[in-house]
Protein backbone atom coordinates (compact mmCIF):
# COMPACT_ATOMS: atom_id res chain seq x y z
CA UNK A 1 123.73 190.99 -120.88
CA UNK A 2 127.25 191.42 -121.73
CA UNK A 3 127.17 194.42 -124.58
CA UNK A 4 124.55 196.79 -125.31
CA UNK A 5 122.19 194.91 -127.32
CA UNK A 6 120.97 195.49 -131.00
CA UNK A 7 117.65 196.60 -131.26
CA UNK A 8 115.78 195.41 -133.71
CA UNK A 9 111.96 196.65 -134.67
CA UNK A 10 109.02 195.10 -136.49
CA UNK A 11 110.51 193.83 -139.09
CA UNK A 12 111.99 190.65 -137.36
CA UNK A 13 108.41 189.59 -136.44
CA UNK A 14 109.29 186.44 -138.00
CA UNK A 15 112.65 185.52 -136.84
CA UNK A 16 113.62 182.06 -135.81
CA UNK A 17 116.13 180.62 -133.55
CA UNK A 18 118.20 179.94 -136.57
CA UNK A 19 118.05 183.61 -137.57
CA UNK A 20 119.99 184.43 -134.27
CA UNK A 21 123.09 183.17 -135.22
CA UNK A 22 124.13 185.40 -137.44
CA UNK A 23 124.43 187.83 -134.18
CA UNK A 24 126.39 185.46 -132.97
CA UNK A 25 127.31 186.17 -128.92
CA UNK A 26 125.10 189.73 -129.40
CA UNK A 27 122.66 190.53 -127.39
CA UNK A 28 119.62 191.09 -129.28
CA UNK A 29 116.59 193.19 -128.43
CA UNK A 30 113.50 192.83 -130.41
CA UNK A 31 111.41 195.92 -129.90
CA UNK A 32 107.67 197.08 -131.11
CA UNK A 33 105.05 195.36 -132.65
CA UNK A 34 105.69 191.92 -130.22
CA UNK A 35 102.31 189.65 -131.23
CA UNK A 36 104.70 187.32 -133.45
CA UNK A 37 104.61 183.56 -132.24
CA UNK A 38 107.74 182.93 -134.23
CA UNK A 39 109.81 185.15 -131.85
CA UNK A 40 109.57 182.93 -129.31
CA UNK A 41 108.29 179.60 -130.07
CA UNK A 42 111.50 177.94 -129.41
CA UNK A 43 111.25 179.90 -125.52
CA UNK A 44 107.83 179.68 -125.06
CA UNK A 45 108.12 177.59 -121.61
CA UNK A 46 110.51 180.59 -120.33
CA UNK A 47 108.75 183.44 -122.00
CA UNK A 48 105.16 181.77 -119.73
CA UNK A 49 107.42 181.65 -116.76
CA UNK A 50 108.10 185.22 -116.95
CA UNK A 51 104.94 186.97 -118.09
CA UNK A 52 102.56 185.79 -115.21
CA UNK A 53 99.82 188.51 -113.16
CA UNK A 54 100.95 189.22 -109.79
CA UNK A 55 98.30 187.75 -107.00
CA UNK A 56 96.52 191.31 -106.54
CA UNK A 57 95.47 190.97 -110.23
CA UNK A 58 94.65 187.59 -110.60
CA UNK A 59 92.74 188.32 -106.71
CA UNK A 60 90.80 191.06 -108.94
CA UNK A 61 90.48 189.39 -112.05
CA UNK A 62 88.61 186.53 -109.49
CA UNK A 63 86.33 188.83 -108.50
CA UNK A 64 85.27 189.97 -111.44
CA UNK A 65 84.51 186.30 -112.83
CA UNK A 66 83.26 184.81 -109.53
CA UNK A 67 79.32 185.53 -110.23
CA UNK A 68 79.78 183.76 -113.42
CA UNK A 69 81.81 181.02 -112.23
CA UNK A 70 79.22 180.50 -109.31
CA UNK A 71 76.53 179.90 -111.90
CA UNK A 72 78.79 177.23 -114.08
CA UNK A 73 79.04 179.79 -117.03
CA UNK A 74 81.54 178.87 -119.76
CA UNK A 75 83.48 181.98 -120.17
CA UNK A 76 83.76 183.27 -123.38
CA UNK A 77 86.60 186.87 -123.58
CA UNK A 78 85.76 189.54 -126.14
CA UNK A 79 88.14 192.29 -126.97
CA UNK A 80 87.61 195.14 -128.94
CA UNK A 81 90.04 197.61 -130.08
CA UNK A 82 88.65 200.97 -130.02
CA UNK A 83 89.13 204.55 -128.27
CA UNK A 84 92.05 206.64 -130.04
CA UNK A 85 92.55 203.65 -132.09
CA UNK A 86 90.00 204.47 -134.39
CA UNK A 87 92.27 207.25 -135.41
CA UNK A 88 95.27 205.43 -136.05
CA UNK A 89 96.04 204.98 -139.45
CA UNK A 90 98.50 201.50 -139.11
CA UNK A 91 96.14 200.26 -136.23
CA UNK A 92 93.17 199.19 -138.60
CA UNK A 93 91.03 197.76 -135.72
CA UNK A 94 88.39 195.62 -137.11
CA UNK A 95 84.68 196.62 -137.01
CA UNK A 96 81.07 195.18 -136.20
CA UNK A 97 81.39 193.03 -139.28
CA UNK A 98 84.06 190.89 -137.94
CA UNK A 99 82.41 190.81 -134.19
CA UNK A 100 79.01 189.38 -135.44
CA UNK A 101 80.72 186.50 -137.20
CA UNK A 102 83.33 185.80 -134.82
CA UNK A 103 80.07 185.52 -132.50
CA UNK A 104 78.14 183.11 -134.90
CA UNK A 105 81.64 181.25 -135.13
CA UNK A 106 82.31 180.85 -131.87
CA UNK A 107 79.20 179.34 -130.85
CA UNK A 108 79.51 177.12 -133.73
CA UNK A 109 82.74 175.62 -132.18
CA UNK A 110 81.16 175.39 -128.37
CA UNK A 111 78.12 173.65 -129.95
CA UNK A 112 75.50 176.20 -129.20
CA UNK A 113 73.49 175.76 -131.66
CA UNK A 114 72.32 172.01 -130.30
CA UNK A 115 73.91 172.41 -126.52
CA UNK A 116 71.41 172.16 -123.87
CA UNK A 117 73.37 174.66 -122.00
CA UNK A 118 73.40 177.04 -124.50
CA UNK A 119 71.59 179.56 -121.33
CA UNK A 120 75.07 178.95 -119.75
CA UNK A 121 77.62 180.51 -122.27
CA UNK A 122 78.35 184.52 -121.36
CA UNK A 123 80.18 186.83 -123.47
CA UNK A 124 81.83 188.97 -121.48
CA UNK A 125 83.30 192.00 -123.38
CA UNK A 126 86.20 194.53 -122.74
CA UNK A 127 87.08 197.54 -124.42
CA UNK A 128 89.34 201.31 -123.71
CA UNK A 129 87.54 203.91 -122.36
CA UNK A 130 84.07 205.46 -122.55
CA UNK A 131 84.40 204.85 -126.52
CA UNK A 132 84.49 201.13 -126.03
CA UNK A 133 81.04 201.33 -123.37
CA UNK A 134 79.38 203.75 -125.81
CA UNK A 135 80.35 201.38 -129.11
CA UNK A 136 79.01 198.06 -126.29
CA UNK A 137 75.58 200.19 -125.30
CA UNK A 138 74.66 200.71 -128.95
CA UNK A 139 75.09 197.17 -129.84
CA UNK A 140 73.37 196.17 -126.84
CA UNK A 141 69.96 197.91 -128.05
CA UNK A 142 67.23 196.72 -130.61
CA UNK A 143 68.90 194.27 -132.47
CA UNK A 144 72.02 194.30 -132.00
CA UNK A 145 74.52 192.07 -131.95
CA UNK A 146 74.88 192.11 -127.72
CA UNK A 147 71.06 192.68 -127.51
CA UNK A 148 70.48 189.67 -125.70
CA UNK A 149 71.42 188.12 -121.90
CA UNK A 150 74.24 186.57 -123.00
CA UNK A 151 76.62 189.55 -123.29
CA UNK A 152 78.02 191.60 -119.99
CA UNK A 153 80.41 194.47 -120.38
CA UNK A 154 83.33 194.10 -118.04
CA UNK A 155 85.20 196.87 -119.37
CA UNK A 156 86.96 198.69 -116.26
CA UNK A 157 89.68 201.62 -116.13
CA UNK A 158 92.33 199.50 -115.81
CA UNK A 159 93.67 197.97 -118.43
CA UNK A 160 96.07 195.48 -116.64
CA UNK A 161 92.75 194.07 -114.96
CA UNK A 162 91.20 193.85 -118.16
CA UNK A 163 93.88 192.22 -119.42
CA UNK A 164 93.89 189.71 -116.25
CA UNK A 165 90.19 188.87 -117.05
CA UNK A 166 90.65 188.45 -120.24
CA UNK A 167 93.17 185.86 -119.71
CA UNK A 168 91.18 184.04 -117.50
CA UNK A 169 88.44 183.46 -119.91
CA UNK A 170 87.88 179.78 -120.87
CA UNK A 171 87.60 181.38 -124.84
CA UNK A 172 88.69 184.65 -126.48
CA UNK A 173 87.33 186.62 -129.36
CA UNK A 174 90.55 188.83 -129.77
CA UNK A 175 90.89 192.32 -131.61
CA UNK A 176 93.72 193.52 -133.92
CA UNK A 177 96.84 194.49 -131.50
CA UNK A 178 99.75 193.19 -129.25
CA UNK A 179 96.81 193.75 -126.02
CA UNK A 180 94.47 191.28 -127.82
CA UNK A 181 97.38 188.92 -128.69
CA UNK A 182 98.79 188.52 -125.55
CA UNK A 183 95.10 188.07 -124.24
CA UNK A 184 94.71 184.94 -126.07
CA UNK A 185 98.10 183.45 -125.92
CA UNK A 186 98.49 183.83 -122.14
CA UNK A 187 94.62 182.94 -121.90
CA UNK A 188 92.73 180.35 -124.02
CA UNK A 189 95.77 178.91 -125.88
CA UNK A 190 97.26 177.52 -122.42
CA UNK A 191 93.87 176.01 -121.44
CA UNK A 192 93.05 174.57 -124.36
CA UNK A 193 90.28 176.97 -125.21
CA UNK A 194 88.86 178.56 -128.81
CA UNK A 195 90.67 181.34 -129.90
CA UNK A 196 89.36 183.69 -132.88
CA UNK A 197 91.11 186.60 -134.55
CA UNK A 198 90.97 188.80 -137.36
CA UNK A 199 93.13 187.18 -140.10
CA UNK A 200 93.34 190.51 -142.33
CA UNK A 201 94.57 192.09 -139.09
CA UNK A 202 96.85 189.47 -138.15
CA UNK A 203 98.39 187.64 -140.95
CA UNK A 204 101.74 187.91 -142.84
CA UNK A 205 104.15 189.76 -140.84
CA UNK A 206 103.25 187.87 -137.72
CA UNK A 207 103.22 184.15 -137.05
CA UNK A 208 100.43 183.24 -134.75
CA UNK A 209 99.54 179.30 -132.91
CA UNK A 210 98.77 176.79 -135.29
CA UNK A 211 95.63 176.10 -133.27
CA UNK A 212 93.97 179.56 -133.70
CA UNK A 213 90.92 180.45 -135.82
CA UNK A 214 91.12 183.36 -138.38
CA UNK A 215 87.97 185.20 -139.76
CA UNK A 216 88.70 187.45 -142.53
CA UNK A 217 86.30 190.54 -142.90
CA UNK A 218 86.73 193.93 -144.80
CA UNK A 219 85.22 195.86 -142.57
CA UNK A 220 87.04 198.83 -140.50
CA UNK A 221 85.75 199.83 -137.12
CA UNK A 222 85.00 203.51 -136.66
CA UNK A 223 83.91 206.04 -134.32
């Protein structure tokens, strides 16, 4: 770095290499809201090379999927953004709504419906806190929409591990946030995989793969 860079905020979500040169030799930081694909489409091989889990998190992260693994599961990621982001009045985390047919969607594009192996698709959902187990234990009774075998919760206390699990997941069903973005892109996207978001969340301001799926819902989650 040769000067004290310029720090810019959300609002160059968008930027593109061609937008740099009007900083000329500047160093430029980009701070905030960083779930914008167009910041760094033109580095995305470097920006890969740097943003990689250390081997005691992808050793964890292992563990965590090795019972599914074992059994031939495909791996399906769901995050969902809740905790004290229910409060937050920017955050706008989506709700149950968008969950159920991001669900119905997702089989849809792994060929549930008529797959043999449908027995061998698990959902394996991750959330914050005790908010995110309570919200996952009410959905998992009667009829809800984790009612049946197919859904674990593999929320933990640690949200780098989560986020290591997450990324290890053949598929993601992602939340509204820079967590769930970076989930997916370092994840599914790299493999190949399905990857659903909320498009109301996500759309405008920020740029995201060409290959991801977008589910718009009005629906807001709450506590």
């Amino acid at each position: 770095i040769k000067s004290k860079p310029i720090r810019a905020g959300h609002h160059l979500n968008n930027f593109e290499e061609r937008d740099l040169k009007k900083y000329g030799d500047q160093d430029l930081e980009v701070s905030d809201f960083m779930q914008s694909y167009g910041n760094f489409r033109h580095v995305k091989d470097e920006v890969l090379d740097m943003l990689t889990f250390n081997e005691e998190y992808l050793k964890k992260a292992a563990r965590v999927l090795e019972p599914f693994r074992r059994e031939s599961y495909i791996v399906v990621g769901v995050h969902a953004r809740r905790g004290d982001k229910l409060d937050c009045d920017y955050c706008d985390a989506p709700g149950d709504e968008y969950y159920v047919k991001a669900i119905k969607e997702m089989k849809e594009k792994l060929g549930w419906w008529t797959n043999p192996r449908r027995d061998k698709i698990k959902f394996l959902v991750a959330s914050e806190g005790s908010e995110g187990k309570r919200w996952f234990d009410e959905n998992k009774e009667g009829n809800g929409m984790f009612a049946s075998d197919e859904f674990e919760y593999i929320g933990s206390s640690d949200p780098m591990l989560d986020l290591a699990v997450l990324s290890s997941c053949e598929h993601i069903i992602a939340s509204g946030g820079t967590y769930s973005w970076w989930a997916a892109f370092l994840g599914a996207t790299q493999t190949g995989g399905v990857v659903i978001h909320s498009g109301r969340l996500w759309s405008g301001a920020y740029e995201n793969p060409r290959e991801w799926m977008s589910i718009d819902e009005s629906s807001r989650a709450t506590g």
